[in-house]
PDB file of N, CA and C in Angstrom:
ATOM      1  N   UNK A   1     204.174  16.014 185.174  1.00  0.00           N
ATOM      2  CA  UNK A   1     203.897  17.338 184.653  1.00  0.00           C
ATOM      3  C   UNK A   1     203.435  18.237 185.796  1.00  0.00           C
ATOM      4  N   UNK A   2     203.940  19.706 185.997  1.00  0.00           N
ATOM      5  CA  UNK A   2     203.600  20.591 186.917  1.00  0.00           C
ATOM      6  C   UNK A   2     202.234  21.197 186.466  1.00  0.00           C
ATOM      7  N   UNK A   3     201.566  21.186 187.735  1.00  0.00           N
ATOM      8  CA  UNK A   3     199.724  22.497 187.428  1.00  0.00           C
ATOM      9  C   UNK A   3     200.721  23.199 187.168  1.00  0.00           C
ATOM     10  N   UNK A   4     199.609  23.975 186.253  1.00  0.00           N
ATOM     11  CA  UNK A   4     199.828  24.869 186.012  1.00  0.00           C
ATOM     12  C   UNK A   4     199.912  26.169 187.538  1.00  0.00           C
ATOM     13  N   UNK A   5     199.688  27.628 187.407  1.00  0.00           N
ATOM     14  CA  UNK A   5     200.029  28.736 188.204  1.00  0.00           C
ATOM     15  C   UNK A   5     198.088  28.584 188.748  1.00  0.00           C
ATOM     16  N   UNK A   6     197.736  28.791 189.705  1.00  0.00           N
ATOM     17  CA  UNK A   6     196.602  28.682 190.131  1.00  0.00           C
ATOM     18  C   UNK A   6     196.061  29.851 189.437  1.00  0.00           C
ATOM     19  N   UNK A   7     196.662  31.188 189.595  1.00  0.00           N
ATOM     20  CA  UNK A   7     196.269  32.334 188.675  1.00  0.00           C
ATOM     21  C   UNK A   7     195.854  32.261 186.783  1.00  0.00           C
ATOM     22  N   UNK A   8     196.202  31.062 186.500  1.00  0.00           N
ATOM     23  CA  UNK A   8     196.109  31.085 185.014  1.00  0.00           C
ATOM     24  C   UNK A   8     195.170  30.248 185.325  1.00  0.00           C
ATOM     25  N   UNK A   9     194.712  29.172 186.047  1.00  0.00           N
ATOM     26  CA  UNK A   9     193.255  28.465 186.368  1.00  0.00           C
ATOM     27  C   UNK A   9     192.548  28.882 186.200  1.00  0.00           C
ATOM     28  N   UNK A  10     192.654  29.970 186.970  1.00  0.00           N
ATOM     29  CA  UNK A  10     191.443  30.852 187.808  1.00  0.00           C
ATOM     30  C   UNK A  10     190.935  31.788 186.794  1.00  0.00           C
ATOM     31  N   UNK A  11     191.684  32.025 185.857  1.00  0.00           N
ATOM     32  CA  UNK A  11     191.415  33.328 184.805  1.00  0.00           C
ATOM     33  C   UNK A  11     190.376  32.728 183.568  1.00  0.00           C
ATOM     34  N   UNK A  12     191.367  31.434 183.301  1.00  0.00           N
ATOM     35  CA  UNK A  12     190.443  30.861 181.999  1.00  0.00           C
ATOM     36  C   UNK A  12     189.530  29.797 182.285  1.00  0.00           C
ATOM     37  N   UNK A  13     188.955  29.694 183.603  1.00  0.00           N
ATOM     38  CA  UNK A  13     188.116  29.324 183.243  1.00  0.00           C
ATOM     39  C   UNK A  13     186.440  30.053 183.920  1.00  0.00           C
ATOM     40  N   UNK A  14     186.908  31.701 184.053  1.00  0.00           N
ATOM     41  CA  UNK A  14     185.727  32.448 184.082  1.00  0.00           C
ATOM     42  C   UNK A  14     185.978  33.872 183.100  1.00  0.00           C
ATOM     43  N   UNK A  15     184.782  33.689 182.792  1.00  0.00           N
ATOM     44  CA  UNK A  15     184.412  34.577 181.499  1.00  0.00           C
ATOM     45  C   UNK A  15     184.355  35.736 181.694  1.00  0.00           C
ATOM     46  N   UNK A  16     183.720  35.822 183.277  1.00  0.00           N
ATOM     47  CA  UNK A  16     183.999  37.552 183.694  1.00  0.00           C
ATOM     48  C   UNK A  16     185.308  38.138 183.978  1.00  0.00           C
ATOM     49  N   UNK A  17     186.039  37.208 184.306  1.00  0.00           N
ATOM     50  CA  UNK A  17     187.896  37.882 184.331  1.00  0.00           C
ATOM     51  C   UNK A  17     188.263  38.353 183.369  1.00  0.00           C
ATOM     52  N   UNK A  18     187.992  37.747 182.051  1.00  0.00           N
ATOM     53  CA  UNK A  18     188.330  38.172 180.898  1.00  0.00           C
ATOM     54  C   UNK A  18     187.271  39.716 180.359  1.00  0.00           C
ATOM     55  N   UNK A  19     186.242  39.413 180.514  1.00  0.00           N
ATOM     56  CA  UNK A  19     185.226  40.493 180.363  1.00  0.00           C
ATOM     57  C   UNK A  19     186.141  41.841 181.225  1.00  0.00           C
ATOM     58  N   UNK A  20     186.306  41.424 182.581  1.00  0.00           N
ATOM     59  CA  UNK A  20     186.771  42.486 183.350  1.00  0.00           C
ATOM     60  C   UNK A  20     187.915  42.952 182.843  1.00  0.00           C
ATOM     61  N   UNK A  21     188.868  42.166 182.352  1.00  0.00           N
ATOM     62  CA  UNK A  21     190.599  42.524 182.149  1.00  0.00           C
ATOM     63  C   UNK A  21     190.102  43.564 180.962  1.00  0.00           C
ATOM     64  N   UNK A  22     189.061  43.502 179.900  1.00  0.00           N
ATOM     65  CA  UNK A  22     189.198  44.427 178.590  1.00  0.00           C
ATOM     66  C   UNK A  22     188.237  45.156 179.059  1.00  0.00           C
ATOM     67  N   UNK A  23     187.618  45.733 180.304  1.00  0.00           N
ATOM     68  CA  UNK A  23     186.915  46.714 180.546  1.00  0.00           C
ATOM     69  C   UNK A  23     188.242  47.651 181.099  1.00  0.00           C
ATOM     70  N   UNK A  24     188.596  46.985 181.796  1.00  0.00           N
ATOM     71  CA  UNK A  24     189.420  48.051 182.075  1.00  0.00           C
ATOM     72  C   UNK A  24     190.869  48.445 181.817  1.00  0.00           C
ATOM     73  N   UNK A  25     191.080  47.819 180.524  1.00  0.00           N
ATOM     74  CA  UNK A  25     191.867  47.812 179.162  1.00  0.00           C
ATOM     75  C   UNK A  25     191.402  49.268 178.629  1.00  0.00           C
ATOM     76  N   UNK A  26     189.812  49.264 178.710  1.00  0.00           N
ATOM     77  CA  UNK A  26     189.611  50.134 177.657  1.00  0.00           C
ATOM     78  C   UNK A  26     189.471  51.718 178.558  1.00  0.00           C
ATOM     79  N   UNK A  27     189.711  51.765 179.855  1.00  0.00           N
ATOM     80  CA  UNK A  27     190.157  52.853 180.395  1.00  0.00           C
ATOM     81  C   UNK A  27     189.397  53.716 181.386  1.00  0.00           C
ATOM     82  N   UNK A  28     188.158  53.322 180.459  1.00  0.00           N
ATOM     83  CA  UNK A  28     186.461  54.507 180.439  1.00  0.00           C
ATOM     84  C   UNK A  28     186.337  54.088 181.572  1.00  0.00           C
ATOM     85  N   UNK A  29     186.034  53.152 182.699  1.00  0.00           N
ATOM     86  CA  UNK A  29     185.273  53.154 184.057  1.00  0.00           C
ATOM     87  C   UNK A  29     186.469  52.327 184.798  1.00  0.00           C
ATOM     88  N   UNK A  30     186.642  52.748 185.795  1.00  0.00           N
ATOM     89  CA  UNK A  30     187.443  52.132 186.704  1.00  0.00           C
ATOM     90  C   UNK A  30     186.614  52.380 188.349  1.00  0.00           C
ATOM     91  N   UNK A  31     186.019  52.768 188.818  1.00  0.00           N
ATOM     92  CA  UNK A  31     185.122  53.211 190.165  1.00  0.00           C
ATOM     93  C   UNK A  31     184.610  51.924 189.976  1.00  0.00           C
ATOM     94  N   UNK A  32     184.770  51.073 191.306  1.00  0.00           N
ATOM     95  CA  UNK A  32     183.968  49.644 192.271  1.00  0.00           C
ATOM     96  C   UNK A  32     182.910  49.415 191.508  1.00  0.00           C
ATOM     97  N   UNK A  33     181.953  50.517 191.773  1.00  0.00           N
ATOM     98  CA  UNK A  33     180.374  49.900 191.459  1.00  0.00           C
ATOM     99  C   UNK A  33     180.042  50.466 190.036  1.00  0.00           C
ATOM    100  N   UNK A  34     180.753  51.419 188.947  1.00  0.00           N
ATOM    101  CA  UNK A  34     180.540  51.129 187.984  1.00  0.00           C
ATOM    102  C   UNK A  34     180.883  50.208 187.237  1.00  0.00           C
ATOM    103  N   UNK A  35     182.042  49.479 187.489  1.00  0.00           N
ATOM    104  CA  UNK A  35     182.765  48.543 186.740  1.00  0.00           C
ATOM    105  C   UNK A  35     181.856  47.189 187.293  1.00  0.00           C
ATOM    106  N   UNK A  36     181.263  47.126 188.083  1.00  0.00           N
ATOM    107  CA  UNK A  36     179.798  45.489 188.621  1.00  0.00           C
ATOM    108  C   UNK A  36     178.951  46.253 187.723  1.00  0.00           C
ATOM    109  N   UNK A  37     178.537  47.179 187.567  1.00  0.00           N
ATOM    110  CA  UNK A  37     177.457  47.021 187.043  1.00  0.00           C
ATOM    111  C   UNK A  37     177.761  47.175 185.570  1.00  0.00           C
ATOM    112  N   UNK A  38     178.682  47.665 184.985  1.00  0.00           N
ATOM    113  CA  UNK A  38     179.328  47.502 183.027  1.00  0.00           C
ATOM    114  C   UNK A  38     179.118  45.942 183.018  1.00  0.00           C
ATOM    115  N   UNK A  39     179.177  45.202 184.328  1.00  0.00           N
ATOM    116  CA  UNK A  39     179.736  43.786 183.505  1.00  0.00           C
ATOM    117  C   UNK A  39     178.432  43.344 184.204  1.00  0.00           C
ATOM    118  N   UNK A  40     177.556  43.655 184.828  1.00  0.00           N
ATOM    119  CA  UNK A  40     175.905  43.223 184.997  1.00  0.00           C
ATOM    120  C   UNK A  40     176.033  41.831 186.111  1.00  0.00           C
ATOM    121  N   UNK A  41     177.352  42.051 187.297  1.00  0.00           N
ATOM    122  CA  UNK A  41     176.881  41.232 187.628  1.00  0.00           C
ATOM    123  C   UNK A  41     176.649  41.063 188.880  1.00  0.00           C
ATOM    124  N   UNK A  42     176.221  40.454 190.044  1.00  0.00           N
ATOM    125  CA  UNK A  42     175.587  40.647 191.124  1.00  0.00           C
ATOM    126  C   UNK A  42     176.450  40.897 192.442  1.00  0.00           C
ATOM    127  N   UNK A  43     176.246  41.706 193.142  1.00  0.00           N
ATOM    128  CA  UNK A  43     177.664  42.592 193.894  1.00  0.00           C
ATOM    129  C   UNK A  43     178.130  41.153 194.887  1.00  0.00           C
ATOM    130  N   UNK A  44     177.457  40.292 194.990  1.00  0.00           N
ATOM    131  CA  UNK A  44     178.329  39.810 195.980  1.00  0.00           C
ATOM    132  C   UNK A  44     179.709  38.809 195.142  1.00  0.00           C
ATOM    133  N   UNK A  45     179.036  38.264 193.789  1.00  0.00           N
ATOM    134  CA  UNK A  45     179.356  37.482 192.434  1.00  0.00           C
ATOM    135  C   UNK A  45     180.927  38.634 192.217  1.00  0.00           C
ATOM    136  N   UNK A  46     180.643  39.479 192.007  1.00  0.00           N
ATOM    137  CA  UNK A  46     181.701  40.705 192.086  1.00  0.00           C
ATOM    138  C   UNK A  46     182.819  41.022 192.760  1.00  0.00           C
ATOM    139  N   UNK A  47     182.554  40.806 194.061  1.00  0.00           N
ATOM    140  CA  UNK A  47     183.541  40.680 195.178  1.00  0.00           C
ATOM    141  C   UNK A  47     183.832  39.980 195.620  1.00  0.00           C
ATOM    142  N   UNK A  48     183.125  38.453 194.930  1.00  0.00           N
ATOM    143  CA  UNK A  48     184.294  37.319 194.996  1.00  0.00           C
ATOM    144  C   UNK A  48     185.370  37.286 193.859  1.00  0.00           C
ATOM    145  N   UNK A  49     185.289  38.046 192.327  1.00  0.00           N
ATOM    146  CA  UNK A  49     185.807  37.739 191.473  1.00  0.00           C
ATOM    147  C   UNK A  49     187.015  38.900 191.923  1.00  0.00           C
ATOM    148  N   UNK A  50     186.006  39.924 192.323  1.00  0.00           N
ATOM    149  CA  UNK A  50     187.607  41.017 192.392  1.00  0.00           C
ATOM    150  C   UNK A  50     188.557  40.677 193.566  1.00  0.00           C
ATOM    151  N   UNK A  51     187.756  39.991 194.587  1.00  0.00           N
ATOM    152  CA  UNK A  51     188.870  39.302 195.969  1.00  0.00           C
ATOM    153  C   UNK A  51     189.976  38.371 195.269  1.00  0.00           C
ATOM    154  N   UNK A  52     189.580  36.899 194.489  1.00  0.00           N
ATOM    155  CA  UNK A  52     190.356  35.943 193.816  1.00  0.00           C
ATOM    156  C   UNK A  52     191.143  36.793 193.213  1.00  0.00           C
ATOM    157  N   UNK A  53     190.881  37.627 191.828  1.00  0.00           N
ATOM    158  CA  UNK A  53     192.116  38.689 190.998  1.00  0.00           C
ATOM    159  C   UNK A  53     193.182  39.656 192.087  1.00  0.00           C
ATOM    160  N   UNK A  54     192.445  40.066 193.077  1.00  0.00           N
ATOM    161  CA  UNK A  54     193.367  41.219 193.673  1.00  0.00           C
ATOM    162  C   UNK A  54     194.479  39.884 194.447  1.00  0.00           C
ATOM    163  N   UNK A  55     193.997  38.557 194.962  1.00  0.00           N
ATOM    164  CA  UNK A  55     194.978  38.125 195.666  1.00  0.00           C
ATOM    165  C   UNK A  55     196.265  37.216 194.371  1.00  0.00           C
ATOM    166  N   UNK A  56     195.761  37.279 193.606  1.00  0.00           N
ATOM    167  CA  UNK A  56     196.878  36.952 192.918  1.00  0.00           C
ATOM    168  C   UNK A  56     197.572  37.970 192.228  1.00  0.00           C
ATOM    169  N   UNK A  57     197.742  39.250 192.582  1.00  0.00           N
ATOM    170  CA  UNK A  57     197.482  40.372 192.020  1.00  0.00           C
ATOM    171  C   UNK A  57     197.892  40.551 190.874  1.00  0.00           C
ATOM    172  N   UNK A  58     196.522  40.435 190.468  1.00  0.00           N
ATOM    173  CA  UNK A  58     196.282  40.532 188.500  1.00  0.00           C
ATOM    174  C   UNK A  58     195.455  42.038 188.472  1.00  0.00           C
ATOM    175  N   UNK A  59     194.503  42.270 189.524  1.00  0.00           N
ATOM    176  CA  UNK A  59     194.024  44.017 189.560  1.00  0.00           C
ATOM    177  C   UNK A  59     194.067  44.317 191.134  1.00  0.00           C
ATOM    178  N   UNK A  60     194.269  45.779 191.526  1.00  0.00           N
ATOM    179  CA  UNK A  60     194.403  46.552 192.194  1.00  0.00           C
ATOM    180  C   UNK A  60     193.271  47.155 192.644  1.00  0.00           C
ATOM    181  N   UNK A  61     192.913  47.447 193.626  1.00  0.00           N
ATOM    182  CA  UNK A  61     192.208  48.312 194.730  1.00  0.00           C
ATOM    183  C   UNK A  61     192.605  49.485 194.784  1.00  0.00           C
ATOM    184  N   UNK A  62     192.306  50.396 194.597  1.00  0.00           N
ATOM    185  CA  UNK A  62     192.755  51.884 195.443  1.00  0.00           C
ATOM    186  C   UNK A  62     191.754  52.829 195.671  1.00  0.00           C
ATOM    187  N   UNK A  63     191.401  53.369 197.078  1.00  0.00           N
ATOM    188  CA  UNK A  63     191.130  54.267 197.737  1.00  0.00           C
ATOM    189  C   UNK A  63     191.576  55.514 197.439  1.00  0.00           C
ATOM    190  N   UNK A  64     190.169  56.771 196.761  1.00  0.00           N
ATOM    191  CA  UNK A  64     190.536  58.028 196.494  1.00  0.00           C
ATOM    192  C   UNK A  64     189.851  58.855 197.751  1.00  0.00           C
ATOM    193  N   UNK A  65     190.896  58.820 198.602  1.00  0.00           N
ATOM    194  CA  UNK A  65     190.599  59.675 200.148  1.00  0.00           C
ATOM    195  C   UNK A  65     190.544  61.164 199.597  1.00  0.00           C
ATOM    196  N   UNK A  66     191.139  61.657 198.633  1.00  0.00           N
ATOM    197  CA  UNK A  66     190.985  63.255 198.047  1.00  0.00           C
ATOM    198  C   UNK A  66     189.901  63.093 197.186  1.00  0.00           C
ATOM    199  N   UNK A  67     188.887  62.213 196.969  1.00  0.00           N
ATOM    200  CA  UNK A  67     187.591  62.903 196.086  1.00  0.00           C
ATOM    201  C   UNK A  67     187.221  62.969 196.572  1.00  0.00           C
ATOM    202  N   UNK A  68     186.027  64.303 195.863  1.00  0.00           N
ATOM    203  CA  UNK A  68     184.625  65.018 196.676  1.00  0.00           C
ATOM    204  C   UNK A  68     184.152  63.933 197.143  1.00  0.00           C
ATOM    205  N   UNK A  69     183.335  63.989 198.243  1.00  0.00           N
ATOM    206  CA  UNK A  69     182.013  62.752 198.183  1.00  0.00           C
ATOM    207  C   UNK A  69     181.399  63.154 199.428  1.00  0.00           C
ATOM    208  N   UNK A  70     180.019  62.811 199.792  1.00  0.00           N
ATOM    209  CA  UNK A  70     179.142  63.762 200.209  1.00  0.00           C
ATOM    210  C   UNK A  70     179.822  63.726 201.921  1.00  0.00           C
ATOM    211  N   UNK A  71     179.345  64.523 202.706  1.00  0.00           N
ATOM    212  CA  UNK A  71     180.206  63.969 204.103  1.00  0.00           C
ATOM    213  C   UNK A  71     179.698  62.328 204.869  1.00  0.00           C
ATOM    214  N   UNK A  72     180.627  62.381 205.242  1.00  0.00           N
ATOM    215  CA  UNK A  72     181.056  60.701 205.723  1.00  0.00           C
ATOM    216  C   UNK A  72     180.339  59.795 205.048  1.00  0.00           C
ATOM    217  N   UNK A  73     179.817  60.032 203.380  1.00  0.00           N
ATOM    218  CA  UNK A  73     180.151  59.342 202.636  1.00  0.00           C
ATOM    219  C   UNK A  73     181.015  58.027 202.126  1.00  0.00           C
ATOM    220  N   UNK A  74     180.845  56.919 201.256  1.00  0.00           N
ATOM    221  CA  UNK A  74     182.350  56.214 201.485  1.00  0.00           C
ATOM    222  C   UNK A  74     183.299  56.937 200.171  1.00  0.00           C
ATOM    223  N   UNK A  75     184.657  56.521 200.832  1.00  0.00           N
ATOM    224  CA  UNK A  75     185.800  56.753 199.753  1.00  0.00           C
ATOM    225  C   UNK A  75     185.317  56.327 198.851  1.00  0.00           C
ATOM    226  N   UNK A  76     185.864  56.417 197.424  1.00  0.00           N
ATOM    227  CA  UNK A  76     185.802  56.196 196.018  1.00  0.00           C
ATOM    228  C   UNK A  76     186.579  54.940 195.554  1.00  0.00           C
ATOM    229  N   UNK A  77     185.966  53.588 195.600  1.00  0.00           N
ATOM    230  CA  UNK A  77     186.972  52.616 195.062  1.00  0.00           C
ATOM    231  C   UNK A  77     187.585  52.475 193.803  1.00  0.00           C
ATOM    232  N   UNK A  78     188.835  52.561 193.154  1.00  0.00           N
ATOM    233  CA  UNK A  78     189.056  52.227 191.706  1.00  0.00           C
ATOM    234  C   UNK A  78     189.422  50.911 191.591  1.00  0.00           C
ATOM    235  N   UNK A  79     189.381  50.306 190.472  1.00  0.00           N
ATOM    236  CA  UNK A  79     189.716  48.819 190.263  1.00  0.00           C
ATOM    237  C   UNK A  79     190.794  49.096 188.792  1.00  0.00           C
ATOM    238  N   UNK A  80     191.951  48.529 188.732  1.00  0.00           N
ATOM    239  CA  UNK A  80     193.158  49.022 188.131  1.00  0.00           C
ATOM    240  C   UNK A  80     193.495  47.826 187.540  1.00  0.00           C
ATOM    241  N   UNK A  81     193.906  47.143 186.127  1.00  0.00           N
ATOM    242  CA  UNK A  81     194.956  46.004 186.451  1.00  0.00           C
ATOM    243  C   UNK A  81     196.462  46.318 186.701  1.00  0.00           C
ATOM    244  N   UNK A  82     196.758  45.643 187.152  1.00  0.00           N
ATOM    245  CA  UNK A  82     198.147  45.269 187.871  1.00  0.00           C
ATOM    246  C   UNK A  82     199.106  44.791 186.583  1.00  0.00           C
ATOM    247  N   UNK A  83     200.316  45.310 186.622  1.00  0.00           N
ATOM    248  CA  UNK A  83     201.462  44.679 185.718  1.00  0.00           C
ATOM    249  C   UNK A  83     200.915  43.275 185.494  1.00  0.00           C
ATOM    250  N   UNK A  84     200.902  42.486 186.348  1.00  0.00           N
ATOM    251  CA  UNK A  84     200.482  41.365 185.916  1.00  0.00           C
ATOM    252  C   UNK A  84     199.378  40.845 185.303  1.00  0.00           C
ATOM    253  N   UNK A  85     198.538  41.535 185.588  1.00  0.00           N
ATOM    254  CA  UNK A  85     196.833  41.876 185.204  1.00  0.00           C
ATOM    255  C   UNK A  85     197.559  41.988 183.440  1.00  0.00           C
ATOM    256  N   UNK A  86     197.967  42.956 183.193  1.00  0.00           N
ATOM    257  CA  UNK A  86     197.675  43.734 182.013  1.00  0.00           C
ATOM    258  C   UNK A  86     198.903  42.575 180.962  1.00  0.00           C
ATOM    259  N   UNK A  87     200.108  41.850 181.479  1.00  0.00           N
ATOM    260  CA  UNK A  87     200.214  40.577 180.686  1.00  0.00           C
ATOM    261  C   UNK A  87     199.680  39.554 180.560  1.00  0.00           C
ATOM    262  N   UNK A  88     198.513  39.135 181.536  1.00  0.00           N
ATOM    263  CA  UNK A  88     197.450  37.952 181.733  1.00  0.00           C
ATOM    264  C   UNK A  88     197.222  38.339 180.241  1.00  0.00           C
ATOM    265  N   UNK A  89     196.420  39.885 180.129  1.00  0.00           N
ATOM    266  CA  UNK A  89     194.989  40.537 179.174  1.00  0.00           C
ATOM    267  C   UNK A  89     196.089  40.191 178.122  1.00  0.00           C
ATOM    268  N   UNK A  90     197.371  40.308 177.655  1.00  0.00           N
ATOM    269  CA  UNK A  90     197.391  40.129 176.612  1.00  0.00           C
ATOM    270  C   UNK A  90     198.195  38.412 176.073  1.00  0.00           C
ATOM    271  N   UNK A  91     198.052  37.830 176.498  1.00  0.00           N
ATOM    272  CA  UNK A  91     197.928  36.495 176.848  1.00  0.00           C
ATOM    273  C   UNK A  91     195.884  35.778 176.423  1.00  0.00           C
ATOM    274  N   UNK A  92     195.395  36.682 177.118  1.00  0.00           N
ATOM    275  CA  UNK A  92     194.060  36.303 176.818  1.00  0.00           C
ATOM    276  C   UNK A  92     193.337  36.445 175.277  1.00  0.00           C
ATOM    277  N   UNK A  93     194.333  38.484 175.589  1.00  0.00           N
ATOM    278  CA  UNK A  93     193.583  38.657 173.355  1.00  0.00           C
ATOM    279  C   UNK A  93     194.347  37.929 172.831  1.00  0.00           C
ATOM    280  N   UNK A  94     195.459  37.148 172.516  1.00  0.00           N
ATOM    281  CA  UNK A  94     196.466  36.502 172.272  1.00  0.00           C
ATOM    282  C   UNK A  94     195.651  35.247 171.633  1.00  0.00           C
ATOM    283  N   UNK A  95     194.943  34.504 172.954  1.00  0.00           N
ATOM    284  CA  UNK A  95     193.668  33.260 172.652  1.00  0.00           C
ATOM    285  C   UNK A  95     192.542  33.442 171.840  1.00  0.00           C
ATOM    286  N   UNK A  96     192.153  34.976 172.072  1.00  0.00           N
ATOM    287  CA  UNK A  96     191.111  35.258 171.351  1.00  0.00           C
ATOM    288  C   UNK A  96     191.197  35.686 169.901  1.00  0.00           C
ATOM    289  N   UNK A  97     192.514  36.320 169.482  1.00  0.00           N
ATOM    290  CA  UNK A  97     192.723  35.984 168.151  1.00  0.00           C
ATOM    291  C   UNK A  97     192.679  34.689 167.382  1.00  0.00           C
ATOM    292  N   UNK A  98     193.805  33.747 168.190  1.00  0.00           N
ATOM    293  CA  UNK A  98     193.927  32.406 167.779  1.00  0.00           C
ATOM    294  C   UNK A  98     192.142  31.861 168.125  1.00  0.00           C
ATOM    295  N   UNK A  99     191.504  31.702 168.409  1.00  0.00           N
ATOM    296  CA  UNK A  99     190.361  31.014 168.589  1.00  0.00           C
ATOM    297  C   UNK A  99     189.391  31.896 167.195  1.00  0.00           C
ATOM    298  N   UNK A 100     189.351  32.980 166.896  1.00  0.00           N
ATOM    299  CA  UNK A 100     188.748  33.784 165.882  1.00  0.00           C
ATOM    300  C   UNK A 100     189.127  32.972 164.564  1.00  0.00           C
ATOM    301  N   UNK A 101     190.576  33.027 164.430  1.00  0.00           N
ATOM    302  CA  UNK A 101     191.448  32.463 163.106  1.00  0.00           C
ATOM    303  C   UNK A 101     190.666  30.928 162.843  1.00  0.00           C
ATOM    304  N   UNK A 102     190.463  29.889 164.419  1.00  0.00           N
ATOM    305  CA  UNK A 102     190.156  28.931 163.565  1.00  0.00           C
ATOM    306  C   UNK A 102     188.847  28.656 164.288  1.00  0.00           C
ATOM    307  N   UNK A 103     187.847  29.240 164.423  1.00  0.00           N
ATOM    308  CA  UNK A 103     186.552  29.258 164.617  1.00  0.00           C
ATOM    309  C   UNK A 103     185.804  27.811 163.780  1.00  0.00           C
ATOM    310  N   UNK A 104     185.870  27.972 162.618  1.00  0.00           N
ATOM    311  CA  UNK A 104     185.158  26.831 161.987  1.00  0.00           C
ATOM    312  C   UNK A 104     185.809  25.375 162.688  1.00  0.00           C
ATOM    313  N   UNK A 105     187.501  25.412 162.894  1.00  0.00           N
ATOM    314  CA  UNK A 105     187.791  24.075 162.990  1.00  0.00           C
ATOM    315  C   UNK A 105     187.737  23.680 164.204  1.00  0.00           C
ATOM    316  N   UNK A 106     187.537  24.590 165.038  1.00  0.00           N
ATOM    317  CA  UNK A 106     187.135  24.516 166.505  1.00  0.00           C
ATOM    318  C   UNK A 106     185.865  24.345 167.203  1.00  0.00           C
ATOM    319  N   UNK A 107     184.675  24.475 165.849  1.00  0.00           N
ATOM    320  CA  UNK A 107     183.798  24.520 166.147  1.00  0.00           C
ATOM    321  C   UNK A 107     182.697  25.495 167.385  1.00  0.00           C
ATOM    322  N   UNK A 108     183.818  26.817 167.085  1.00  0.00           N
ATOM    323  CA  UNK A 108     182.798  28.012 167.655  1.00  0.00           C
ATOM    324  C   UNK A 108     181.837  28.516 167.261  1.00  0.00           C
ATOM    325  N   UNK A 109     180.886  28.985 167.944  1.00  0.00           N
ATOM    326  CA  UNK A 109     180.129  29.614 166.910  1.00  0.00           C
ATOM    327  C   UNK A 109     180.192  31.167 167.447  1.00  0.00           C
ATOM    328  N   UNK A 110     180.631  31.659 168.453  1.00  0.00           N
ATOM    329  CA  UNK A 110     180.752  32.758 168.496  1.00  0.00           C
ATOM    330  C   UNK A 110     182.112  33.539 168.628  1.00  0.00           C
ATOM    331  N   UNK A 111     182.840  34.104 168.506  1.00  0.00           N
ATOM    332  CA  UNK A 111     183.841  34.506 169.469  1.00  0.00           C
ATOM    333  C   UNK A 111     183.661  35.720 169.990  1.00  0.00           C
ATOM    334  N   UNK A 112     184.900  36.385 170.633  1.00  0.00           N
ATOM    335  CA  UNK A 112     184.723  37.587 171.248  1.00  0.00           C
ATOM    336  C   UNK A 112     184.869  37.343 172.637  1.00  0.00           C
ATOM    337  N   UNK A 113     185.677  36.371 173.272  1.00  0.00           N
ATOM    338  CA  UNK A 113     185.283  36.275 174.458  1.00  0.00           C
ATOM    339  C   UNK A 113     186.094  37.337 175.863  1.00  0.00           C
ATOM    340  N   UNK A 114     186.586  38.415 174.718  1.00  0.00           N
ATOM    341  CA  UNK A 114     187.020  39.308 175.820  1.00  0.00           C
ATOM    342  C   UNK A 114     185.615  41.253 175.681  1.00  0.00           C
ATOM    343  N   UNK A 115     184.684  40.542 175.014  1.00  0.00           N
ATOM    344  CA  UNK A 115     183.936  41.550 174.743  1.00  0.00           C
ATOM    345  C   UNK A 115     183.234  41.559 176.148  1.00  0.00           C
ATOM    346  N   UNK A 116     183.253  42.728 176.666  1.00  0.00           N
ATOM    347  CA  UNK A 116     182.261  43.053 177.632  1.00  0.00           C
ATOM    348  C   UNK A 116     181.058  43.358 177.293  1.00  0.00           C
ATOM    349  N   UNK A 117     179.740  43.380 178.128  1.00  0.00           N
ATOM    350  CA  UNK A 117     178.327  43.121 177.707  1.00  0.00           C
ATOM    351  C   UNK A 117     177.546  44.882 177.189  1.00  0.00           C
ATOM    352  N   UNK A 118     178.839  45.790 177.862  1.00  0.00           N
ATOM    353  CA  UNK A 118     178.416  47.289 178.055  1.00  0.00           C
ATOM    354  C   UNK A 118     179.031  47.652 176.475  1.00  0.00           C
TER     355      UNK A 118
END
């Protein structure tokens, strides 16, 4: 039997990938350091998760060299998912339906595991 894609490893078995993929599903924050701190978690914890996603590219980086920002200030980072990013996310709500449906026989007690904490 073949592993699986190292990228589908890497996704399910951290909770903040998934947290991250429906933050920025939902549109509202895309800027570097608002999107660490929506998901509360510690900047260096952060820029290992967004380094692993951007190299399999599931989300995107981009530099806004045309926003205001104070002089020699830094650029404005956005964090984007990627085509691939955004079929992972629905692959993921995909699980999270199916895991909702059979909660009792699965013995969850919570679901939601694409809810972000913000």
């Amino acid at each position: 039997m073949m592993d699986p894609p190292k990228h589908l490893t890497y996704v399910l078995a951290h909770p903040e990938a998934w947290r991250l993929f429906a933050l920025l599903d939902q549109g509202r924050i895309d800027r570097y350091e608002q999107v660490r701190k929506a998901l509360g978690m510690h900047p260096q914890a952060f820029l290992r998760l967004v380094d692993q996603l951007s190299g399999f590219d599931l989300v995107w980086l981009r530099g806004n060299g045309a926003a205001p920002r104070p002089r020699g200030g830094p650029v404005p980072i956005h964090v984007e998912l990627s085509p691939r990013g955004r079929a992972m996310l629905e692959i993921l709500q995909a699980m999270d339906r199916a895991v909702g449906k059979r909660r009792g026989e699965l013995g969850v007690k919570a679901t939601g595991l694409l809810t972000s904490p913000a």
